[in-house]
Protein backbone atom coordinates (compact mmCIF):
# COMPACT_ATOMS: atom_id res chain seq x y z
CA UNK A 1 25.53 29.58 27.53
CA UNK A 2 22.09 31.19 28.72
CA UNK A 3 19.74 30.40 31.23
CA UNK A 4 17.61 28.72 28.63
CA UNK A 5 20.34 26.97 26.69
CA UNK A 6 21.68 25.24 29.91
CA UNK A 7 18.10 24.45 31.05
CA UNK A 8 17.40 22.68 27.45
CA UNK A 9 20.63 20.88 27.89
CA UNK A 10 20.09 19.70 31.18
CA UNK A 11 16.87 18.20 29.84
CA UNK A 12 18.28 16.51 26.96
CA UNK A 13 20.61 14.81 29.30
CA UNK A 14 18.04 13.26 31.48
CA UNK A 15 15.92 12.46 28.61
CA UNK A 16 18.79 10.50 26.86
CA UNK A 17 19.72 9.06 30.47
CA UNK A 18 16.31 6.91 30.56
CA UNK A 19 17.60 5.34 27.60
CA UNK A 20 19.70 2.89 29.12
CA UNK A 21 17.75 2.90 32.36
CA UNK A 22 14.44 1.63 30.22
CA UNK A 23 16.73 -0.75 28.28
CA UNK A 24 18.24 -2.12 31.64
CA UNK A 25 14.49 -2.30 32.98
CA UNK A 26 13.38 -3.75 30.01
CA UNK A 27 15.91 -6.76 30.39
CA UNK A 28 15.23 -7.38 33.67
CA UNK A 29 11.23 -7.31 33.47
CA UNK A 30 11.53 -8.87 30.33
CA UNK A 31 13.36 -11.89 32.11
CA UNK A 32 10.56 -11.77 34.67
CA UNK A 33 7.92 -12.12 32.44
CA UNK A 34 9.30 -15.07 30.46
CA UNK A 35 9.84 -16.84 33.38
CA UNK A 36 6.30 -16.37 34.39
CA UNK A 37 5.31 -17.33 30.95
CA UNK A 38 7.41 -20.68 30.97
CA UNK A 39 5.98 -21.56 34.11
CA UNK A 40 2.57 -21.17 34.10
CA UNK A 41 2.12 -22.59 30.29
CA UNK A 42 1.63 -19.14 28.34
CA UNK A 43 3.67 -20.21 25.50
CA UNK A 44 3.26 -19.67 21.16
CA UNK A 45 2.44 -22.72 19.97
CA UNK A 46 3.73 -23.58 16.40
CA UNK A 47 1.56 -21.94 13.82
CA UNK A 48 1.57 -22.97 10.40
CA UNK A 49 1.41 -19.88 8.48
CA UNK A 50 4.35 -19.33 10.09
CA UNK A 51 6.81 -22.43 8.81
CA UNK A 52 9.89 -21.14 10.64
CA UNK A 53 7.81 -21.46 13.60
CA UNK A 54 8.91 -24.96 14.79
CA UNK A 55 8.54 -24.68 18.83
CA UNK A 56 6.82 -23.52 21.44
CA UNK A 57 7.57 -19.89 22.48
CA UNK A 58 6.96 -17.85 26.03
CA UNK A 59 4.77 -15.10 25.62
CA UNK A 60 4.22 -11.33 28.05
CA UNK A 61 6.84 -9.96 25.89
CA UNK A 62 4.66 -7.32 25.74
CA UNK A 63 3.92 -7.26 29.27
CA UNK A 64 7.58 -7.02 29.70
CA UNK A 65 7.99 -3.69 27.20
CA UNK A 66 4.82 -2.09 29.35
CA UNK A 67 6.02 -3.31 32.82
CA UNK A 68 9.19 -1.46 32.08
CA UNK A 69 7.91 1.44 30.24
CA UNK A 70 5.46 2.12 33.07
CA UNK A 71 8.00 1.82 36.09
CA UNK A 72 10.35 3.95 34.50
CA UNK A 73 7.68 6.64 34.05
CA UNK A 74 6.89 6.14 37.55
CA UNK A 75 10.35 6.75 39.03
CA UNK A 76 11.16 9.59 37.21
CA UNK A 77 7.41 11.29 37.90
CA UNK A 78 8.37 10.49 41.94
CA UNK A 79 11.90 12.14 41.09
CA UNK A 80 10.04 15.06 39.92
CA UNK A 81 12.80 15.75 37.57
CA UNK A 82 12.18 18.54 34.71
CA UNK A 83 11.33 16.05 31.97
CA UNK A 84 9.90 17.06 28.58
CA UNK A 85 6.33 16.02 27.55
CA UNK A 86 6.11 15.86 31.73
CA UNK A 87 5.66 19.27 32.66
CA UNK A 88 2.07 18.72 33.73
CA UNK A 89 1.93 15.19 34.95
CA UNK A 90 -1.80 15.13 35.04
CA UNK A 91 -1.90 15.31 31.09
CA UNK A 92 -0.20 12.00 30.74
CA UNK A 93 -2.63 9.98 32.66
CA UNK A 94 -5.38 9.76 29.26
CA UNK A 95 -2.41 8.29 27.32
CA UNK A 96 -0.98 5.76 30.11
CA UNK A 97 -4.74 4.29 30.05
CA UNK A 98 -4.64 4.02 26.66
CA UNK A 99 -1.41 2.38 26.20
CA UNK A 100 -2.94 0.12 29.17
CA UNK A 101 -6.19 -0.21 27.76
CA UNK A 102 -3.89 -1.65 24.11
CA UNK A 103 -2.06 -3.91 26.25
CA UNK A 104 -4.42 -5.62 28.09
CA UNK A 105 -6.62 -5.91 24.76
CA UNK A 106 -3.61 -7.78 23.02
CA UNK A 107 -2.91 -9.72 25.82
CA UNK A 108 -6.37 -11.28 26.59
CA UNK A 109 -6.52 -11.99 22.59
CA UNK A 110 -2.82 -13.61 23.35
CA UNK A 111 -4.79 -15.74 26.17
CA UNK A 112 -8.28 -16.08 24.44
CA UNK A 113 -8.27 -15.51 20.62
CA UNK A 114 -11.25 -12.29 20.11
CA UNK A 115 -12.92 -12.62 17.08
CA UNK A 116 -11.31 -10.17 14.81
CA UNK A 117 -14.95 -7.89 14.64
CA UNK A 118 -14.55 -7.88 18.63
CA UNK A 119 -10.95 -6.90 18.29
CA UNK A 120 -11.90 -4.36 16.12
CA UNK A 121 -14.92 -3.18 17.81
CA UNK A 122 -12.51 -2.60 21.51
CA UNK A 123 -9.96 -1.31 19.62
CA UNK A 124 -11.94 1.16 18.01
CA UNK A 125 -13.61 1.66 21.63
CA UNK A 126 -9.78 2.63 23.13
CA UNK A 127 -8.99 4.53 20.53
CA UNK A 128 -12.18 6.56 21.13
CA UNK A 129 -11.12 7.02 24.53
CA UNK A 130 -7.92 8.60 22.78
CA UNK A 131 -8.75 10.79 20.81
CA UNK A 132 -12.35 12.25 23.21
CA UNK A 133 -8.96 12.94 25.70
CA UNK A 134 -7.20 14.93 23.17
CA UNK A 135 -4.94 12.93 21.08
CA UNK A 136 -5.67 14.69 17.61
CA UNK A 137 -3.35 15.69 15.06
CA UNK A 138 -4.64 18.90 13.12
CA UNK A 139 -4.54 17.63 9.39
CA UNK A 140 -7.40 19.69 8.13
CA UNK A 141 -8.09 22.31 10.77
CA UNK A 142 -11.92 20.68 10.84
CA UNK A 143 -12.07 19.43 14.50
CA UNK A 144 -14.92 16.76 14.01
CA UNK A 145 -12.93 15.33 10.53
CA UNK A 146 -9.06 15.58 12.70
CA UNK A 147 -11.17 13.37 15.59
CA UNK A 148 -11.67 10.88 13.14
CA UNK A 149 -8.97 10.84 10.87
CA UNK A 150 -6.77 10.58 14.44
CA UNK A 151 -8.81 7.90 15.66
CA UNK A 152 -8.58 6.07 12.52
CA UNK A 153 -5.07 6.60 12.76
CA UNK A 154 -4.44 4.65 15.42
CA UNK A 155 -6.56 1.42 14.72
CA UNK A 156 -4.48 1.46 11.68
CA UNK A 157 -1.31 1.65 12.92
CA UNK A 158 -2.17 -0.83 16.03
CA UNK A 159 -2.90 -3.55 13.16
CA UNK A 160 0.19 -2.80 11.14
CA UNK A 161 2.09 -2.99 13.83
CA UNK A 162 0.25 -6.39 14.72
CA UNK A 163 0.25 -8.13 11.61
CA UNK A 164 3.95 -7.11 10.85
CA UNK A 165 5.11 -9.34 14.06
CA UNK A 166 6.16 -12.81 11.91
CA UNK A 167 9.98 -12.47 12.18
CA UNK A 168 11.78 -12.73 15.44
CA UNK A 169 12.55 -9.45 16.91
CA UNK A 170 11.24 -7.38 13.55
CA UNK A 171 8.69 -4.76 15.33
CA UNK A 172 10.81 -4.58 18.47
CA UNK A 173 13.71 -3.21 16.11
CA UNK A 174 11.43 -1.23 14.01
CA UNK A 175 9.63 0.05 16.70
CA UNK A 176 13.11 1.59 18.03
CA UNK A 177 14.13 2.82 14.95
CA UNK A 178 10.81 5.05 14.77
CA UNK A 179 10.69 6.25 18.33
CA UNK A 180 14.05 7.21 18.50
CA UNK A 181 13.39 9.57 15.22
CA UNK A 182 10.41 10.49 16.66
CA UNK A 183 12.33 12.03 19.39
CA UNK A 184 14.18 13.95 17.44
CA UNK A 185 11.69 15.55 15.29
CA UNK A 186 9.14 16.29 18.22
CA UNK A 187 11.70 17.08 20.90
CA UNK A 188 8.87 18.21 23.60
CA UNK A 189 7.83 14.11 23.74
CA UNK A 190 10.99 13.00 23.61
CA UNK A 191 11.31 11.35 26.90
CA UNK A 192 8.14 9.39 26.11
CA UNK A 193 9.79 8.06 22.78
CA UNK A 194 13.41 7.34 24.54
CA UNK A 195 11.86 5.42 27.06
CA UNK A 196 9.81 3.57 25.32
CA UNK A 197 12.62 2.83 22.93
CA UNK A 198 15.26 2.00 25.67
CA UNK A 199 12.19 -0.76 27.04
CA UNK A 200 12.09 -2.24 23.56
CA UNK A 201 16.17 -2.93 23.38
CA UNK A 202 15.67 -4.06 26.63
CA UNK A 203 13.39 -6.84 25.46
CA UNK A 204 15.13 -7.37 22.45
CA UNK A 205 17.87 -9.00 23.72
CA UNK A 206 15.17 -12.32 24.37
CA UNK A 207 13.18 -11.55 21.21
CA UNK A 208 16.57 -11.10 18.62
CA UNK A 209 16.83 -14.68 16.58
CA UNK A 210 16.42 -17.46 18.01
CA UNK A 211 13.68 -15.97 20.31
CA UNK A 212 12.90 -16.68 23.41
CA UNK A 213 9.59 -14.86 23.85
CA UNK A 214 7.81 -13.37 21.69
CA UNK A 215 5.83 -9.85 21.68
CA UNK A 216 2.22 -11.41 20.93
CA UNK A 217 -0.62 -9.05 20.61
CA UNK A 218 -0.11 -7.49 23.38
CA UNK A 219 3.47 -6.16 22.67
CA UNK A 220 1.97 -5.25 19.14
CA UNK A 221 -1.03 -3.08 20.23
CA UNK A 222 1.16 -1.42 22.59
CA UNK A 223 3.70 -0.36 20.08
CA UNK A 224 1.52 0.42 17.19
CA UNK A 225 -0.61 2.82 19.31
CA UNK A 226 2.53 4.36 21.14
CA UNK A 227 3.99 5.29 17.54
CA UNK A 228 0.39 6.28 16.33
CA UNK A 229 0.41 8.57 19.92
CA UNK A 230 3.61 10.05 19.15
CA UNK A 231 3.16 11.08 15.71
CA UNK A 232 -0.53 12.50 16.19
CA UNK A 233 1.97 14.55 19.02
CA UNK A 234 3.81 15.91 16.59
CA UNK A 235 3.30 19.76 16.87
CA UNK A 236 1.28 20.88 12.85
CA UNK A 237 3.23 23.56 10.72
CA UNK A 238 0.08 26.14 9.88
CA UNK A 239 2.11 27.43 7.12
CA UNK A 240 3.03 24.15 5.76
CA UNK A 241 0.15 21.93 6.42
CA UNK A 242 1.30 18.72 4.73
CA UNK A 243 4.68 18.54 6.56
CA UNK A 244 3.64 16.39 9.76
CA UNK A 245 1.43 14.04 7.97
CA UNK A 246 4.15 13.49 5.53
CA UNK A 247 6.29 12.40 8.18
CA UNK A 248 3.94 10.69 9.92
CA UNK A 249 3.73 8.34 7.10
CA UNK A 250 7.94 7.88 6.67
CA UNK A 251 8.14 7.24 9.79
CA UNK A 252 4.90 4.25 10.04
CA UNK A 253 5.82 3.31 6.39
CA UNK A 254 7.34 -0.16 6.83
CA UNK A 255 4.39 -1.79 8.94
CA UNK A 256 1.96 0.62 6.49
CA UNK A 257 4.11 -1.11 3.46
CA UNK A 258 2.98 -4.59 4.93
CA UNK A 259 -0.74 -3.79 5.20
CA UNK A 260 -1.01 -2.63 1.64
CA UNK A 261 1.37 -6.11 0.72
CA UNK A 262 -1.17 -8.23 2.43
CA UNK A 263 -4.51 -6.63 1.27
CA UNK A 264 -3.65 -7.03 -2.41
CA UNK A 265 -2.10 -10.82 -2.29
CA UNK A 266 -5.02 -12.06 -0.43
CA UNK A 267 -7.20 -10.39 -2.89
CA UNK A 268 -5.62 -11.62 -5.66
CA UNK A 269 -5.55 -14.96 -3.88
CA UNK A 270 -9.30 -15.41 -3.25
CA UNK A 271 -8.57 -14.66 0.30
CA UNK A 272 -10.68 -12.07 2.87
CA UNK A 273 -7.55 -9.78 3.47
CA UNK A 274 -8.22 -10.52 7.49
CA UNK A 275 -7.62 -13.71 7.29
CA UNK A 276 -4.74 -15.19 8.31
CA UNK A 277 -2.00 -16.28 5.54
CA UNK A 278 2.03 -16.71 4.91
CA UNK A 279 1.80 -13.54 2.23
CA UNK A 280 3.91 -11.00 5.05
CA UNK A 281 6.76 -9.44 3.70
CA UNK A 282 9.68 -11.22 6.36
CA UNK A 283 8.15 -14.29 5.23
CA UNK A 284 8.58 -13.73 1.74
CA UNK A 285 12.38 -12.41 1.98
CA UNK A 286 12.84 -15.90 4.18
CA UNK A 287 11.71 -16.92 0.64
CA UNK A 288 14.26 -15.66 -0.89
CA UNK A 289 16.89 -17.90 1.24
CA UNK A 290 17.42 -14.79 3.85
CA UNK A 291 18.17 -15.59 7.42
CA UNK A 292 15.65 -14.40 10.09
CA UNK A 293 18.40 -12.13 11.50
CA UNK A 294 19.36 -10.63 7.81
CA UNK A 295 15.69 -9.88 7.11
CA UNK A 296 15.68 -8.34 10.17
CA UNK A 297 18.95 -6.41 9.44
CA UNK A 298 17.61 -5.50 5.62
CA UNK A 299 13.83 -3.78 6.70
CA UNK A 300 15.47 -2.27 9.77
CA UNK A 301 17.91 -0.41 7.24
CA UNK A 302 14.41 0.31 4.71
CA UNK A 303 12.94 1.87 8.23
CA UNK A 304 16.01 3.90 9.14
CA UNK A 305 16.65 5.45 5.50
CA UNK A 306 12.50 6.36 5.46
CA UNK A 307 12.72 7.80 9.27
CA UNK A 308 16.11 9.87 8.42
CA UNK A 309 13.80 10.97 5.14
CA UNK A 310 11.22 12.45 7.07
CA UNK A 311 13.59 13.95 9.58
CA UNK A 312 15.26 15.26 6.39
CA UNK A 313 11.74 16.99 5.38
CA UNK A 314 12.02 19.56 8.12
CA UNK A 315 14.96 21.44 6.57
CA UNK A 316 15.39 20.38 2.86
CA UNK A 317 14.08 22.98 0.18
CA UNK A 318 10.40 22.19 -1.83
CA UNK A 319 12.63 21.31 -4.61
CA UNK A 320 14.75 18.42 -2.71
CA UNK A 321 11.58 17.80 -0.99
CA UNK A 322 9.89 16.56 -3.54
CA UNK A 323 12.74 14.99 -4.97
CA UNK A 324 13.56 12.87 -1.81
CA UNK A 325 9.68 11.82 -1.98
CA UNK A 326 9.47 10.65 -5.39
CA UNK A 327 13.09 8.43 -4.83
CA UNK A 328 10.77 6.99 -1.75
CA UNK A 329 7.68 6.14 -3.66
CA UNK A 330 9.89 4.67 -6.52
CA UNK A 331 12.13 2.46 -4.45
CA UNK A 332 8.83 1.65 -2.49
CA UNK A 333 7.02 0.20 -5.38
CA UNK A 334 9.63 -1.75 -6.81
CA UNK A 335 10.22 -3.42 -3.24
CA UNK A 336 6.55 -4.08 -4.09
CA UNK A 337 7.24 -5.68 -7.34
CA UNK A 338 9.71 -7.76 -6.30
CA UNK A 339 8.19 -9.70 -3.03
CA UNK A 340 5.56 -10.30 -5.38
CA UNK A 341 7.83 -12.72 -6.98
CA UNK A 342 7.90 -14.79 -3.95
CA UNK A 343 5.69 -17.06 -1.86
CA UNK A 344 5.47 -19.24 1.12
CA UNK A 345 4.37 -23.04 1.35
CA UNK A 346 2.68 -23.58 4.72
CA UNK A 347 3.42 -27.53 4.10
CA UNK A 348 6.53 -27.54 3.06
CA UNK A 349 9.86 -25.25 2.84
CA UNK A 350 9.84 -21.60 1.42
CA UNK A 351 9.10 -21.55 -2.26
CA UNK A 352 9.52 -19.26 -5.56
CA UNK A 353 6.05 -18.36 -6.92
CA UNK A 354 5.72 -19.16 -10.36
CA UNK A 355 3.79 -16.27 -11.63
């Protein structure tokens, strides 16, 4: 083995080892936080666009995820260890603030409901912030146009993310189905992914069916913009352009998938597609007389089969390329088709639509 081969390999080794140092972190934090929660009131209260949503619920799961996350960083950065995506410290410090600046937004709207223009509008403001430090993705090679199509990026995938959360432990599970493929097709931010992903299975453990706390906004925001982060990360192929946003999109497609769902039944409903209804897509499986834990189990297998597509993309020819893609879009839309079928009573159990 050369110099370089045993240096790589010592590198993948401590990146996999935060794994189940973030997950073990995660637990314990996670623990911590619903404690605090319990004690001092911060609890979900029923909701009734959610029917399966009978009891009160701790929240700071995502203060848990971030608490972990951030300590684990922190120990490894005073280790100085030879991590990748670490190699110059100082470059990590616009996306920490970031991913703190996402937190703390969710979490005061988890406190004191924002409006959702003043959501937006700080949102928009932190993702700024992101993208002025240098989180941009080259899609067109037009700096000004990649600054915006970046920013807008992440606002979109922060509300996926956040309007996906309905099912007990959903985004936690999806969110560590897409970092952990994420750190295998961008190996040089791999130890951001794992230990993100290691802080989510951590949590997890509370947040699997029944849960016991729940992400809230904050836990959203601060997965949804460290998947957006990640992916705008992903080093551009000059010669093949469309590769990385491609993947991008595999990879995002499930809480992507829920934002198109939701925009076209409240439309055809009547209903601003902001506004608040039971139209998600875990609801509308629960529809179909699934149990919280087997939707769970079914869109975390649609995420993994879409992530190991785009991973797939890197090394398939244009022929099975575009073959894969068009078995994607296909299966995608008749998913489509058939939650349509489906709809949720907020006063009474889960129905059949009729239409």
């Amino acid at each position: 083995m050369s110099g370089k081969e045993a240096v790589n390999t010592s590198l993948a080794h401590v990146t996999y080892l935060m794994f189940p140092i973030c997950a073990a972190v995660g637990f314990l934090s996670t623990w911590i936080c619903r404690g605090i929660a319990l004690k001092y009131g911060i609890v979900n209260h029923p909701n009734p666009i959610v029917p399966q949503h009978t009891r009160p619920v701790a929240y700071l799961g995502g203060a848990g995820i971030g608490l972990s996350f951030g300590l684990s960083l922190f120990l490894f950065n005073t280790l100085d260890l030879p991590v990748p995506g670490l190699s110059n410290p100082g470059s990590l410090w616009p996306f920490l603030l970031s991913t703190f600046g996402f937190l703390v937004l969710g979490l005061i709207d988890d406190l004191v409901p924002l409006r959702a223009g003043t959501k937006l509008f700080w949102q928009v403001v932190i993702a700024g912030y992101s993208v002025f430090s240098g989180l941009v993705h080259s899609f067109t090679g037009i700096h000004s146009l990649d600054c915006v199509m970046s920013g807008l990026w992440i606002v979109m995938l922060v509300n996926a993310f956040n309007v996906t959360d309905v099912c007990d432990g959903l985004v936690a599970g999806l969110s560590i189905i897409g970092l952990i493929m994420l750190a295998h097709i961008n190996v040089t931010q791999s130890f951001l992914a794992m230990a993100m992903a290691g802080s989510c299975v951590g949590f997890l453990v509370f947040n699997f069916p029944p849960a016991s706390i729940f992400l809230g906004d904050a836990g959203s925001h601060l997965l949804g913009f460290t998947v957006a982060a990640l992916t705008l990360g992903m080093t551009p192929k000059p010669s093949e352009w469309w590769l990385r946003p491609l993947q991008m999109l595999l990879v995002a497609m499930v809480p992507l998938f829920e934002v198109v769902l939701l925009i076209y039944t409240r439309r055809r409903k009547g209903i601003a597609w902001w506004r608040g209804s039971p139209d998600h897509m875990a609801l509308r499986l629960q529809s179909a007389n699934l149990s919280k834990g087997q939707t769970d189990t079914l869109i975390w297998v649609a995420a993994s089969l879409l992530a190991a597509a785009a991973f797939s993309l890197d090394w398939l020819s244009a022929f099975s390329r575009g073959l894969l893609l068009l078995i994607c879009l296909i299966v995608l839309l008749g998913c489509f088709n058939k939650l349509l079928a489906y709809d949720v009573s907020t006063d009474k159990a889960p129905r059949r639509n009729s239409d």
